[in-house]
PDBML (XML) file of the C-alpha atoms, coordinates in Angstrom:
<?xml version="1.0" encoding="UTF-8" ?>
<PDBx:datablock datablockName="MODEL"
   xmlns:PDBx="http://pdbml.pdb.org/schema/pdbx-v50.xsd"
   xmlns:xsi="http://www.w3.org/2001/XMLSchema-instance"
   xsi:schemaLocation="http://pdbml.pdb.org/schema/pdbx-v50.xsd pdbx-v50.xsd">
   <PDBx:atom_siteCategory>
      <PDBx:atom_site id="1">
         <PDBx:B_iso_or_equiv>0.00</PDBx:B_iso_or_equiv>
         <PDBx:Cartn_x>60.583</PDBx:Cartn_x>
         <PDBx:Cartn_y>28.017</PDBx:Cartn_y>
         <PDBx:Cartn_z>-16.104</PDBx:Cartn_z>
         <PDBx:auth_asym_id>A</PDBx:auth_asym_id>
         <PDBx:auth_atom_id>CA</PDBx:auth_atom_id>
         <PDBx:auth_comp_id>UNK</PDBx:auth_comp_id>
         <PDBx:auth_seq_id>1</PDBx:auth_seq_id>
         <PDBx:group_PDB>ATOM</PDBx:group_PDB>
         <PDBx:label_alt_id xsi:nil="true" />
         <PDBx:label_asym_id>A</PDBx:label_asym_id>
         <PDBx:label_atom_id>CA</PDBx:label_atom_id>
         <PDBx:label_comp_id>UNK</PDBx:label_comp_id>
         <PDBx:label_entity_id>1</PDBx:label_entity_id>
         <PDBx:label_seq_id>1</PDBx:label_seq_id>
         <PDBx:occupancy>1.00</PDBx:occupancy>
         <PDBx:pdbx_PDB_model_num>1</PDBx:pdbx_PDB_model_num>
         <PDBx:type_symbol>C</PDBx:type_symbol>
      </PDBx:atom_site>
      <PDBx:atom_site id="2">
         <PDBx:B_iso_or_equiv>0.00</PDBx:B_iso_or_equiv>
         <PDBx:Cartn_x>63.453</PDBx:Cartn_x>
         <PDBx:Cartn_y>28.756</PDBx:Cartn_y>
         <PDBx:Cartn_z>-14.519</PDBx:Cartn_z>
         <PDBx:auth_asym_id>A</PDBx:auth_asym_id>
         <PDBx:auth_atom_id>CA</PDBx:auth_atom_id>
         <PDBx:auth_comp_id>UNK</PDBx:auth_comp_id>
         <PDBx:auth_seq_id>2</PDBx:auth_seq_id>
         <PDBx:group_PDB>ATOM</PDBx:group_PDB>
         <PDBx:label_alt_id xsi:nil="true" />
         <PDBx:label_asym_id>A</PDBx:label_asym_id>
         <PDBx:label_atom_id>CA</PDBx:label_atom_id>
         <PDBx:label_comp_id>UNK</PDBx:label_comp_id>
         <PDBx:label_entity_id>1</PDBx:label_entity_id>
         <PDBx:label_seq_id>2</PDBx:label_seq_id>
         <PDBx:occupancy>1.00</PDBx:occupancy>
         <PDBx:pdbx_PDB_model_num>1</PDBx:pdbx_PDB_model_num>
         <PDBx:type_symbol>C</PDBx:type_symbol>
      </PDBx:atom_site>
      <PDBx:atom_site id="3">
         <PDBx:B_iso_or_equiv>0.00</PDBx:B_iso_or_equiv>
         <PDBx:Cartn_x>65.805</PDBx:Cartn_x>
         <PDBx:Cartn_y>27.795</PDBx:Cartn_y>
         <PDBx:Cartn_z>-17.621</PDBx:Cartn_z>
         <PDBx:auth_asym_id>A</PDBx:auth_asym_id>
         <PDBx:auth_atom_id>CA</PDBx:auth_atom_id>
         <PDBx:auth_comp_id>UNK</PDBx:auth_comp_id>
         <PDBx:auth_seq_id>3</PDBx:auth_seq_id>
         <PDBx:group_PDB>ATOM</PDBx:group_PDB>
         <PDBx:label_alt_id xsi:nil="true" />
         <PDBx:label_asym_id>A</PDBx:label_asym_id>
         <PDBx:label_atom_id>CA</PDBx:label_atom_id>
         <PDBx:label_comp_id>UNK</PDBx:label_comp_id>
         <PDBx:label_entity_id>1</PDBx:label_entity_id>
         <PDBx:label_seq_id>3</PDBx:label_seq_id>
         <PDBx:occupancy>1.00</PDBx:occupancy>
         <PDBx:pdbx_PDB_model_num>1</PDBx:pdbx_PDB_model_num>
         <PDBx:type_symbol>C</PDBx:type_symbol>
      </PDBx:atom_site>
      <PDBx:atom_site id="4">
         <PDBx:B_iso_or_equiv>0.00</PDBx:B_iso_or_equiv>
         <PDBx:Cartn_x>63.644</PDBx:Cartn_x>
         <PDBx:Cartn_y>29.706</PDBx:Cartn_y>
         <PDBx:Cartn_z>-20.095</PDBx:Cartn_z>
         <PDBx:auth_asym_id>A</PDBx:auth_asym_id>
         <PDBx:auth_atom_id>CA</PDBx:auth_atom_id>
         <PDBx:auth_comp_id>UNK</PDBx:auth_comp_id>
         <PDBx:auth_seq_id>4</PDBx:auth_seq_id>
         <PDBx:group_PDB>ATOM</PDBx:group_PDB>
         <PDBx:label_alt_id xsi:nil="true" />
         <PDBx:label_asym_id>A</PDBx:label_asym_id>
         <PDBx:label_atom_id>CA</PDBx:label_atom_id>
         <PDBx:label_comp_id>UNK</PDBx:label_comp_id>
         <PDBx:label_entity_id>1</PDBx:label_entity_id>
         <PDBx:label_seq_id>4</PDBx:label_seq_id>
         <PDBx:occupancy>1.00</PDBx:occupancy>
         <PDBx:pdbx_PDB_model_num>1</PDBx:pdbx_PDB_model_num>
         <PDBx:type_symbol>C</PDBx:type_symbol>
      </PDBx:atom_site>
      <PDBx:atom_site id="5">
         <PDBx:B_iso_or_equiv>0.00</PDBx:B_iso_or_equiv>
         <PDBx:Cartn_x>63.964</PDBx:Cartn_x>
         <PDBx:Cartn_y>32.764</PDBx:Cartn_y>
         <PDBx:Cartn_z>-17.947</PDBx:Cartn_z>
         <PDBx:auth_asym_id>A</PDBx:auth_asym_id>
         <PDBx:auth_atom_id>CA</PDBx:auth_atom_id>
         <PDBx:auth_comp_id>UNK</PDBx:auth_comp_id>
         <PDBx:auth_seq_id>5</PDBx:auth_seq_id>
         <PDBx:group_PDB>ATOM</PDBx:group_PDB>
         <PDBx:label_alt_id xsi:nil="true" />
         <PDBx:label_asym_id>A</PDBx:label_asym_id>
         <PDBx:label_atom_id>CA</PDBx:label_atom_id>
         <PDBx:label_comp_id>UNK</PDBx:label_comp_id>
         <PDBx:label_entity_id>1</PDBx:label_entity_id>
         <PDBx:label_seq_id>5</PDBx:label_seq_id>
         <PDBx:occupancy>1.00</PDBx:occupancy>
         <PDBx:pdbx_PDB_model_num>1</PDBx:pdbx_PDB_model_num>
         <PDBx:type_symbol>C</PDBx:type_symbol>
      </PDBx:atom_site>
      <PDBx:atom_site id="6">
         <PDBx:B_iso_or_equiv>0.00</PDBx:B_iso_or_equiv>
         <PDBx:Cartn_x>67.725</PDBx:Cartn_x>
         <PDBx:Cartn_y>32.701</PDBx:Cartn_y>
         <PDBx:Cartn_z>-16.480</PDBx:Cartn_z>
         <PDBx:auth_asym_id>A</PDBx:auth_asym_id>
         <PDBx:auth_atom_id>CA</PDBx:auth_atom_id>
         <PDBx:auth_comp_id>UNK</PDBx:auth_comp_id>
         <PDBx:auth_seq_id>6</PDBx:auth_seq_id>
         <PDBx:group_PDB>ATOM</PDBx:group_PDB>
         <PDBx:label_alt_id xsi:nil="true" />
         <PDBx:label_asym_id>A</PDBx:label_asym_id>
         <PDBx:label_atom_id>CA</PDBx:label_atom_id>
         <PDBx:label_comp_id>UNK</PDBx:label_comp_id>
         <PDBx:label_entity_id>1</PDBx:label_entity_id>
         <PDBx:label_seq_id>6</PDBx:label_seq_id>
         <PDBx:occupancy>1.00</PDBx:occupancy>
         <PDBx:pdbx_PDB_model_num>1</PDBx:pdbx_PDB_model_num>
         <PDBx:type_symbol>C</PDBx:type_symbol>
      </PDBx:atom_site>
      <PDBx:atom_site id="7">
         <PDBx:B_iso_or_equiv>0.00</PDBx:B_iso_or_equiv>
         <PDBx:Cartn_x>69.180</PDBx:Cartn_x>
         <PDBx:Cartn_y>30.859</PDBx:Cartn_y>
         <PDBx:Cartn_z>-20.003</PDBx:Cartn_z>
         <PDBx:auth_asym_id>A</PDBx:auth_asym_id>
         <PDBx:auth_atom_id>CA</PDBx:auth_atom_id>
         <PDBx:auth_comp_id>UNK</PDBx:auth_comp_id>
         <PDBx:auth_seq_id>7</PDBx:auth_seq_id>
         <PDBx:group_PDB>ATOM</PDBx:group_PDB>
         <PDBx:label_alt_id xsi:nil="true" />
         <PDBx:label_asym_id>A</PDBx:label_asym_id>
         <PDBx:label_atom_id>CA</PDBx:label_atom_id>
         <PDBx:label_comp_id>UNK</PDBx:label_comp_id>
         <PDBx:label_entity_id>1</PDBx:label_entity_id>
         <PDBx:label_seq_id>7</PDBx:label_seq_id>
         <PDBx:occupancy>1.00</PDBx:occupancy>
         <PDBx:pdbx_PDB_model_num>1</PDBx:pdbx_PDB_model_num>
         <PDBx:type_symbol>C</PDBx:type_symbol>
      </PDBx:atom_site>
      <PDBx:atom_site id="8">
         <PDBx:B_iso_or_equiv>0.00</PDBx:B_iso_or_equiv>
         <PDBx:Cartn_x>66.831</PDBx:Cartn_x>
         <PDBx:Cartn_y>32.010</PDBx:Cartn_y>
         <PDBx:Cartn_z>-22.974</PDBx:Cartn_z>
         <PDBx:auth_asym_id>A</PDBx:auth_asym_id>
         <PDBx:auth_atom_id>CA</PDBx:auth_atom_id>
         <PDBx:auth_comp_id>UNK</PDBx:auth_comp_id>
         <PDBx:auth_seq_id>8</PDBx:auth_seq_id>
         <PDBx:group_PDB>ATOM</PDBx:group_PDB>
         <PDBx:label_alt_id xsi:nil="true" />
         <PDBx:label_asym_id>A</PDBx:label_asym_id>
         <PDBx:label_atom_id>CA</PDBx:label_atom_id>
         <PDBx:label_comp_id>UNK</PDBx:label_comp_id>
         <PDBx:label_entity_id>1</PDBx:label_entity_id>
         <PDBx:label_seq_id>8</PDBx:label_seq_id>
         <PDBx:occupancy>1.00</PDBx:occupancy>
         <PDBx:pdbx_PDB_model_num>1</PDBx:pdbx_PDB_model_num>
         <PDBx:type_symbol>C</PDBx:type_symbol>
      </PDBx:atom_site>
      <PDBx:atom_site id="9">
         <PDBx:B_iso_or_equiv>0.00</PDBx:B_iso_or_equiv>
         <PDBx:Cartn_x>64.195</PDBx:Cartn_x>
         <PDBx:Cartn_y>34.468</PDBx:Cartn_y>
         <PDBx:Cartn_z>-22.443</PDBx:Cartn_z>
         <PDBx:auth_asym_id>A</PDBx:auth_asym_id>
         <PDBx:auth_atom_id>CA</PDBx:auth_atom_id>
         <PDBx:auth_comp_id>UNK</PDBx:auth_comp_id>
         <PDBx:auth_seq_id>9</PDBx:auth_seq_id>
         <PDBx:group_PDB>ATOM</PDBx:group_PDB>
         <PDBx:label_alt_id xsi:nil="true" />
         <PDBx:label_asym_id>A</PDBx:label_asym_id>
         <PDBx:label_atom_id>CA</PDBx:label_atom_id>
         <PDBx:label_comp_id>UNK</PDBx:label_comp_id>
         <PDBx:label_entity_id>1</PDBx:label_entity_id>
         <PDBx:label_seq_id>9</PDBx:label_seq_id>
         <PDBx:occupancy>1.00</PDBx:occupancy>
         <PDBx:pdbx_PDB_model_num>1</PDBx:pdbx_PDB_model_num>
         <PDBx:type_symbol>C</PDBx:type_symbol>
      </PDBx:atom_site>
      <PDBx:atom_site id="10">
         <PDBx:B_iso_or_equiv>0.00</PDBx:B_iso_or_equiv>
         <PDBx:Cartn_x>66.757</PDBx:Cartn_x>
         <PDBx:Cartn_y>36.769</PDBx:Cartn_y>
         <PDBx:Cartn_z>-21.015</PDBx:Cartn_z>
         <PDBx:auth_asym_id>A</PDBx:auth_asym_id>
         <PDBx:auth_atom_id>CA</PDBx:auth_atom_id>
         <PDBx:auth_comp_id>UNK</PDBx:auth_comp_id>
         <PDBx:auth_seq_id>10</PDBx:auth_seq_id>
         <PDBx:group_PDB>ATOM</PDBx:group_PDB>
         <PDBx:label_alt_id xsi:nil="true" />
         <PDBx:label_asym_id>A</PDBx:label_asym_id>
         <PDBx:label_atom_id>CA</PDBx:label_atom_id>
         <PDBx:label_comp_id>UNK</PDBx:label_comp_id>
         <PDBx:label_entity_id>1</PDBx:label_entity_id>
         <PDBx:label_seq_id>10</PDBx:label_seq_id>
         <PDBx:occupancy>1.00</PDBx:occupancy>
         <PDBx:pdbx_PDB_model_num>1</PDBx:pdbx_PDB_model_num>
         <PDBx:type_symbol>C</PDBx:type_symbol>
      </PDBx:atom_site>
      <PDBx:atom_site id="11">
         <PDBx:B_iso_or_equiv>0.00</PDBx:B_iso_or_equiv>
         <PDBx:Cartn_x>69.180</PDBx:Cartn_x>
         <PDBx:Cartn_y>36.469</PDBx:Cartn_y>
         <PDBx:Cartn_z>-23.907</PDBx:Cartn_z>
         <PDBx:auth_asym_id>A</PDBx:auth_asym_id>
         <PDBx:auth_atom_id>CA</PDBx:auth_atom_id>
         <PDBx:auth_comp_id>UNK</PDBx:auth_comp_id>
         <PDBx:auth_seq_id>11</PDBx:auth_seq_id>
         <PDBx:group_PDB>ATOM</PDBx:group_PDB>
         <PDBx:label_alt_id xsi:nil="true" />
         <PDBx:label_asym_id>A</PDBx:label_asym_id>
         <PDBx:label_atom_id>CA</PDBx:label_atom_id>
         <PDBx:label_comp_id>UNK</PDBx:label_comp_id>
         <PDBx:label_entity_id>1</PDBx:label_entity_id>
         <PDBx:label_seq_id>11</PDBx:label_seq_id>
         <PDBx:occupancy>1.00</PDBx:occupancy>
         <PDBx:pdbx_PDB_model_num>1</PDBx:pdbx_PDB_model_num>
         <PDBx:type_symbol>C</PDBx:type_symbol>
      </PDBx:atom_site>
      <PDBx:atom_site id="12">
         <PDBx:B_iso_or_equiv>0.00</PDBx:B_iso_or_equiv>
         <PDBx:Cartn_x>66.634</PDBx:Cartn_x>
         <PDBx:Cartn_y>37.350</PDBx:Cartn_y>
         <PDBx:Cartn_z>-26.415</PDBx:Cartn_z>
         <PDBx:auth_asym_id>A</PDBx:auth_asym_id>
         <PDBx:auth_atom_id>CA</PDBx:auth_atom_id>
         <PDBx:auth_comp_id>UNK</PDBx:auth_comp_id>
         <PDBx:auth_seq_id>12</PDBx:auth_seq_id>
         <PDBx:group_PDB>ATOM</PDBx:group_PDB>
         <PDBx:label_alt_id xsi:nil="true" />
         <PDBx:label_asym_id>A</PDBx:label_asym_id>
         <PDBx:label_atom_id>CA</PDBx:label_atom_id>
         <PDBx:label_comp_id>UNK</PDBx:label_comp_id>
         <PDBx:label_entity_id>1</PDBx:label_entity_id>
         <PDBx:label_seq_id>12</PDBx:label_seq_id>
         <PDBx:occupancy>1.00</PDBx:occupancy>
         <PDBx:pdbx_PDB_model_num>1</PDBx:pdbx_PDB_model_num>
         <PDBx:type_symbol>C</PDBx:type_symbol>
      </PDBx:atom_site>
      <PDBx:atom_site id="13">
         <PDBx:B_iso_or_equiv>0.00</PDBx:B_iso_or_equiv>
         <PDBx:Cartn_x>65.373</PDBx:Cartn_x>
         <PDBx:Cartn_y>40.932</PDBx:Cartn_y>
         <PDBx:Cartn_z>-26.787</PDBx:Cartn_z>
         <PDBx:auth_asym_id>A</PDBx:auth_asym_id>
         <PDBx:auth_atom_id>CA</PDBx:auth_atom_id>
         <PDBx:auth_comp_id>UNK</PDBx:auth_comp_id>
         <PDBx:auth_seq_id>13</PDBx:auth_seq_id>
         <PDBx:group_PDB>ATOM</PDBx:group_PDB>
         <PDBx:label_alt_id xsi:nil="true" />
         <PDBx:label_asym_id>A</PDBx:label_asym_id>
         <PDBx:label_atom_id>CA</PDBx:label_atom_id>
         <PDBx:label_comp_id>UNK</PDBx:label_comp_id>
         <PDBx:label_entity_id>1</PDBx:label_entity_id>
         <PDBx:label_seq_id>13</PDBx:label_seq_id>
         <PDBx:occupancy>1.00</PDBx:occupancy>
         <PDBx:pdbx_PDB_model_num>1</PDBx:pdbx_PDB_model_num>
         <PDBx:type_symbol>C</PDBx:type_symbol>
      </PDBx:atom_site>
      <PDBx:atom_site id="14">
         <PDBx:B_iso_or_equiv>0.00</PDBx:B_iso_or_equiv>
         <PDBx:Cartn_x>61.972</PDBx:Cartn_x>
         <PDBx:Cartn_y>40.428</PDBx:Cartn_y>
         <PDBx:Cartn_z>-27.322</PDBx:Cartn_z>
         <PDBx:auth_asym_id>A</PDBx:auth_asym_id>
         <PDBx:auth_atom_id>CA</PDBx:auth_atom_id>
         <PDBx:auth_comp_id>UNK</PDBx:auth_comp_id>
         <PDBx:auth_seq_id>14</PDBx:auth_seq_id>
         <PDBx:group_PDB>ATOM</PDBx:group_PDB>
         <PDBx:label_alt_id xsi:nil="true" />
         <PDBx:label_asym_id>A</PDBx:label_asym_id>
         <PDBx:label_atom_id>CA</PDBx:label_atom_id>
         <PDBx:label_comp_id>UNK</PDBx:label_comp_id>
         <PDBx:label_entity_id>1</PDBx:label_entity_id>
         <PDBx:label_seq_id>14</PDBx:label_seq_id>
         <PDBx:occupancy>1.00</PDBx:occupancy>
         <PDBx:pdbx_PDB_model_num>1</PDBx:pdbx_PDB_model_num>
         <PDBx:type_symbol>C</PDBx:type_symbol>
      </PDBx:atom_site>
      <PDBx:atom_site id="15">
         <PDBx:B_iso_or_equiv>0.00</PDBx:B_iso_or_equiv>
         <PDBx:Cartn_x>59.297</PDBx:Cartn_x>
         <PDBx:Cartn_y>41.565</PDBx:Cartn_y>
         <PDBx:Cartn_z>-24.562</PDBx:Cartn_z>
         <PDBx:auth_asym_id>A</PDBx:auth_asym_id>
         <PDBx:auth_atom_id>CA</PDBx:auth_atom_id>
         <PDBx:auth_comp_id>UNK</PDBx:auth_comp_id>
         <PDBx:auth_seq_id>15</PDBx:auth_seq_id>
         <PDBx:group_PDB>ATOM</PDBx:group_PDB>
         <PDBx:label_alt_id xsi:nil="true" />
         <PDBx:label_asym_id>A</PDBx:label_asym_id>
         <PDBx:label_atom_id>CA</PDBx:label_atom_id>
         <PDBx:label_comp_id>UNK</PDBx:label_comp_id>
         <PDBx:label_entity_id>1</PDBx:label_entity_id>
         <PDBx:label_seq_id>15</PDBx:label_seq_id>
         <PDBx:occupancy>1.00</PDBx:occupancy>
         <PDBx:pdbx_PDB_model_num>1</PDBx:pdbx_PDB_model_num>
         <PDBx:type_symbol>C</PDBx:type_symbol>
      </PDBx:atom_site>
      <PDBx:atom_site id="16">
         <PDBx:B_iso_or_equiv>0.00</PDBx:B_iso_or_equiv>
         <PDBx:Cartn_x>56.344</PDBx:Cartn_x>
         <PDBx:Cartn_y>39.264</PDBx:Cartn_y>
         <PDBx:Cartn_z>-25.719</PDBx:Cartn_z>
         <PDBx:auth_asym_id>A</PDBx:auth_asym_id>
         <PDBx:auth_atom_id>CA</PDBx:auth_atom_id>
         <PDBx:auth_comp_id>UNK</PDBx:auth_comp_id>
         <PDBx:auth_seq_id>16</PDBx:auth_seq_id>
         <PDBx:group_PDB>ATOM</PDBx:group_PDB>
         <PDBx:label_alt_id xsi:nil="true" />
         <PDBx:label_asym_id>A</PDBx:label_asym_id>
         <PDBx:label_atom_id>CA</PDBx:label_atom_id>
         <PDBx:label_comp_id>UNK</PDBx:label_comp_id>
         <PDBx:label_entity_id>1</PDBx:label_entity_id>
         <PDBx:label_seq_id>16</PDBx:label_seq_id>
         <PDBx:occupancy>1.00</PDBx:occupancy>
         <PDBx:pdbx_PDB_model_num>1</PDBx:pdbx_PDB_model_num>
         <PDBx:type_symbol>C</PDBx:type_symbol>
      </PDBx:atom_site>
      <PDBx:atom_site id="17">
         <PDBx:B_iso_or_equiv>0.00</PDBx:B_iso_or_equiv>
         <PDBx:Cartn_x>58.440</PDBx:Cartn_x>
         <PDBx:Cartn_y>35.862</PDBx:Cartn_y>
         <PDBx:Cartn_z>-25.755</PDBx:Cartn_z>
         <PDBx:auth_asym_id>A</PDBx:auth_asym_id>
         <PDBx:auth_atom_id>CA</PDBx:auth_atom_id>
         <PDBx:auth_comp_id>UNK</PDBx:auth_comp_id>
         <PDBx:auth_seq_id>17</PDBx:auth_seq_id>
         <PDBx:group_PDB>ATOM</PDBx:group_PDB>
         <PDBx:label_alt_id xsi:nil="true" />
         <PDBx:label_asym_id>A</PDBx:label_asym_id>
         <PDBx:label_atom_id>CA</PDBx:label_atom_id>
         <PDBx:label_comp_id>UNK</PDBx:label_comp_id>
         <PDBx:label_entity_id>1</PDBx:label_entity_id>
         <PDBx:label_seq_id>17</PDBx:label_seq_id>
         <PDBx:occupancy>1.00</PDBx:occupancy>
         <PDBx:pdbx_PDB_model_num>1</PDBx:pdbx_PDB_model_num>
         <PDBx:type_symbol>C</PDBx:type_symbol>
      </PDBx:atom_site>
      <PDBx:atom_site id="18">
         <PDBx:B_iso_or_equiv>0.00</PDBx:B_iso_or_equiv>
         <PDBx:Cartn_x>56.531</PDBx:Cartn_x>
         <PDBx:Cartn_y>33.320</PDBx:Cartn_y>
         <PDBx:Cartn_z>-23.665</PDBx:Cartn_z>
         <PDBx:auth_asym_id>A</PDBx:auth_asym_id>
         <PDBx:auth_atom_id>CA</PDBx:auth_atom_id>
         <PDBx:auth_comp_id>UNK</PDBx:auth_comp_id>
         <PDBx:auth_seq_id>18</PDBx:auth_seq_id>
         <PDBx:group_PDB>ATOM</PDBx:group_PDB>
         <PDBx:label_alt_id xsi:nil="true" />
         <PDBx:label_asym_id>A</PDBx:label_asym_id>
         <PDBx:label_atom_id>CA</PDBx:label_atom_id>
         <PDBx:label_comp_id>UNK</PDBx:label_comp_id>
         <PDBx:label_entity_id>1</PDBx:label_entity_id>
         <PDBx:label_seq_id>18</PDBx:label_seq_id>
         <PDBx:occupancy>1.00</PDBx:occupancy>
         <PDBx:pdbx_PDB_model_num>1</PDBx:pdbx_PDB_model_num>
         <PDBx:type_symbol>C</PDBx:type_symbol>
      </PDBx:atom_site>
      <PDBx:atom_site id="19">
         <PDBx:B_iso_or_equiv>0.00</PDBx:B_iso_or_equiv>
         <PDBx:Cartn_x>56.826</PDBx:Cartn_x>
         <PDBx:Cartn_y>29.936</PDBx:Cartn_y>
         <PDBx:Cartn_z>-22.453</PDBx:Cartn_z>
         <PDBx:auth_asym_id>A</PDBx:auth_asym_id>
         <PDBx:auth_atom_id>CA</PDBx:auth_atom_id>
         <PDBx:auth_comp_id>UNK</PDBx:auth_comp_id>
         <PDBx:auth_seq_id>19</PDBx:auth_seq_id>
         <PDBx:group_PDB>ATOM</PDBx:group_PDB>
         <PDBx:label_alt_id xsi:nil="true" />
         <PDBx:label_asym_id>A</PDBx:label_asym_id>
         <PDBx:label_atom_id>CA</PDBx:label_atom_id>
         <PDBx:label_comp_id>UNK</PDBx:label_comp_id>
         <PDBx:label_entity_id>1</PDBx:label_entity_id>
         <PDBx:label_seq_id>19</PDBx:label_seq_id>
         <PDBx:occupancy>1.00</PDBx:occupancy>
         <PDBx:pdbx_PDB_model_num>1</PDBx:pdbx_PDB_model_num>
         <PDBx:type_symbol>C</PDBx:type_symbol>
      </PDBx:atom_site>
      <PDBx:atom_site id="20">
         <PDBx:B_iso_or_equiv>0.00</PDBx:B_iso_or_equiv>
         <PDBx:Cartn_x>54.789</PDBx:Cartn_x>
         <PDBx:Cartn_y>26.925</PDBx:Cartn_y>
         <PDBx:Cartn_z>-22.442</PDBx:Cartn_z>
         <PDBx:auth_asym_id>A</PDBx:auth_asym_id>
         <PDBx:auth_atom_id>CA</PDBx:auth_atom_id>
         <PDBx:auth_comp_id>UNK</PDBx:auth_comp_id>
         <PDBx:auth_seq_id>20</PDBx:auth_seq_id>
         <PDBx:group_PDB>ATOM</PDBx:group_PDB>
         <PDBx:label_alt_id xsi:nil="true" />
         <PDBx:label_asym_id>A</PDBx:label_asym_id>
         <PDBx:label_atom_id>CA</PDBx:label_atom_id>
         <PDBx:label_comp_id>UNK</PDBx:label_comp_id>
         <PDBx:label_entity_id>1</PDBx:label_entity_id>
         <PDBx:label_seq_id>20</PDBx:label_seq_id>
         <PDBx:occupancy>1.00</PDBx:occupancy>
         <PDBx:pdbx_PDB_model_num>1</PDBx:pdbx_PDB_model_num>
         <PDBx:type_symbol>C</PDBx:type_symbol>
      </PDBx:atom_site>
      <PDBx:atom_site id="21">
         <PDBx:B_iso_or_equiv>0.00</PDBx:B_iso_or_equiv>
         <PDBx:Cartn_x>55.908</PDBx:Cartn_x>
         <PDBx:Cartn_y>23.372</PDBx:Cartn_y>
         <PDBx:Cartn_z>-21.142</PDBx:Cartn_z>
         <PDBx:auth_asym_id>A</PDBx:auth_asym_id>
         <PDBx:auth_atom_id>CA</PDBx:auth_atom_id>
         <PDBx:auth_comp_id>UNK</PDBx:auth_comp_id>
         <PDBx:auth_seq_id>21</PDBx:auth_seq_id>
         <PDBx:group_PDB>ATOM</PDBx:group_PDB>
         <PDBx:label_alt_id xsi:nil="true" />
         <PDBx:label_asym_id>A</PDBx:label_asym_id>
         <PDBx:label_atom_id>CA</PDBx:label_atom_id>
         <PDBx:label_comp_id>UNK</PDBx:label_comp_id>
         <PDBx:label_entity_id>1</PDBx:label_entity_id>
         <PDBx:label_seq_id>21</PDBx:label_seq_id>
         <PDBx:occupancy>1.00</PDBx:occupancy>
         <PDBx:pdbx_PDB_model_num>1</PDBx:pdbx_PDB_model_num>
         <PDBx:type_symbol>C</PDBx:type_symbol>
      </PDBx:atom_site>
      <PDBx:atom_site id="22">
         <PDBx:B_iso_or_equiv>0.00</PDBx:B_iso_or_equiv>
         <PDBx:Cartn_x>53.170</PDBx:Cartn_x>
         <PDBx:Cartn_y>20.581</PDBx:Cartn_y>
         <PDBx:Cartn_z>-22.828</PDBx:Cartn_z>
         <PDBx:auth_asym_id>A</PDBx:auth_asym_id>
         <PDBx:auth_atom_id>CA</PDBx:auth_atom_id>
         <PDBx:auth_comp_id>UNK</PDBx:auth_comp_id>
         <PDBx:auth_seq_id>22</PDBx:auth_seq_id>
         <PDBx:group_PDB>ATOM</PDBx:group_PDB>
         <PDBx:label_alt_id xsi:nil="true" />
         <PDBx:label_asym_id>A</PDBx:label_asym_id>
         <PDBx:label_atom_id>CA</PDBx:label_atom_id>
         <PDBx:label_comp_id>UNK</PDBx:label_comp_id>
         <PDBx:label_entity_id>1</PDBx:label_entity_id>
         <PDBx:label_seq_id>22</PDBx:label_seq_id>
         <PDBx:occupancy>1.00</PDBx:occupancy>
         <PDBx:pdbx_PDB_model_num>1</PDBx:pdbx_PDB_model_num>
         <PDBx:type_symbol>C</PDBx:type_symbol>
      </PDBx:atom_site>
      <PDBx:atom_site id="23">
         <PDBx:B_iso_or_equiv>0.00</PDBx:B_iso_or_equiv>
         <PDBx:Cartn_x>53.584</PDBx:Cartn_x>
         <PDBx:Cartn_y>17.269</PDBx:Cartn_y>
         <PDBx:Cartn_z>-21.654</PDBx:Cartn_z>
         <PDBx:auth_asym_id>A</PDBx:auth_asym_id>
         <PDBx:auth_atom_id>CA</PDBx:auth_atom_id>
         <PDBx:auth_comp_id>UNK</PDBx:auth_comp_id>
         <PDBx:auth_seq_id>23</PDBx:auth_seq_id>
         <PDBx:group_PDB>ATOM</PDBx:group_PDB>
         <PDBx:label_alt_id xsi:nil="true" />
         <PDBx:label_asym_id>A</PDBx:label_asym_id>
         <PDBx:label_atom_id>CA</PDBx:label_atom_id>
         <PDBx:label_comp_id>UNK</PDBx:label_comp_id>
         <PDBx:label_entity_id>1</PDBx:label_entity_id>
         <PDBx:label_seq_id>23</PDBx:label_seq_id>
         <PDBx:occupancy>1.00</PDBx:occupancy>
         <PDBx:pdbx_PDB_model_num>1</PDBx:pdbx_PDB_model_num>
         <PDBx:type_symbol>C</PDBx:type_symbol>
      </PDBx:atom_site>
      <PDBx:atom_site id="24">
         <PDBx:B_iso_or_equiv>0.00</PDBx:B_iso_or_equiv>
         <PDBx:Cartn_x>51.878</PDBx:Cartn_x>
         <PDBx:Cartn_y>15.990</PDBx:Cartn_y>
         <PDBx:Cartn_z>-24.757</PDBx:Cartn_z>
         <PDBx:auth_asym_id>A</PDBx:auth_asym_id>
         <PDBx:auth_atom_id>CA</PDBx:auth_atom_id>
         <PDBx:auth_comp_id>UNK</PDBx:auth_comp_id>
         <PDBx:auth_seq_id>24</PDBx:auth_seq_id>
         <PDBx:group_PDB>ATOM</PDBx:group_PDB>
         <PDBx:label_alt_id xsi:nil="true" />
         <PDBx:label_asym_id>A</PDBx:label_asym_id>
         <PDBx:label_atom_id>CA</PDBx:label_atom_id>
         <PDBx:label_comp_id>UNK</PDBx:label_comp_id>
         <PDBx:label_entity_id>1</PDBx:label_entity_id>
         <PDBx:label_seq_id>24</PDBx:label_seq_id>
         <PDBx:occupancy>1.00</PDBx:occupancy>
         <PDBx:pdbx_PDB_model_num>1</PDBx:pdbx_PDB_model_num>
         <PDBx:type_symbol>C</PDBx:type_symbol>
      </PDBx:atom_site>
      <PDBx:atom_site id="25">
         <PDBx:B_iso_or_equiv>0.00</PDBx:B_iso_or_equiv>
         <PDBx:Cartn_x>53.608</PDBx:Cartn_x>
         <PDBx:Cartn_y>13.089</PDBx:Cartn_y>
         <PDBx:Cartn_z>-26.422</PDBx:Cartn_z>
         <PDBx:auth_asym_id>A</PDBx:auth_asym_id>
         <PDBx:auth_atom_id>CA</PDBx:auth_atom_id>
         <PDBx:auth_comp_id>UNK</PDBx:auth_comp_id>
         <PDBx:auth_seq_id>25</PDBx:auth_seq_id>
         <PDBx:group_PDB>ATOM</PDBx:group_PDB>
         <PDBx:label_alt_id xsi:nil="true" />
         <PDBx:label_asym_id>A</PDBx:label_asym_id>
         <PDBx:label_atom_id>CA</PDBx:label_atom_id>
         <PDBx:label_comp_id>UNK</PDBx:label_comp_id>
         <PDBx:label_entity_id>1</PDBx:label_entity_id>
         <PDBx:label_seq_id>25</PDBx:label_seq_id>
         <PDBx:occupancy>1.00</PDBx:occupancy>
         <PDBx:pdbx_PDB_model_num>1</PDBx:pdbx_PDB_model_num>
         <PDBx:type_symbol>C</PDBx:type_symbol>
      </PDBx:atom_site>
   </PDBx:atom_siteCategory>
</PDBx:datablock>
């Protein structure tokens, strides 16, 4: 979470970007 937020979410201008971490293999 907090690498999507600091290094991608807030470099992309988009307001409904979301994140979801699967541990499926």
């Amino acid at each position: 979470l907090s690498l999507f937020n600091d290094e991608i979410s807030a470099r992309i201008n988009y307001e409904q970007l979301h994140f979801n971490n699967t541990k499926e293999r």
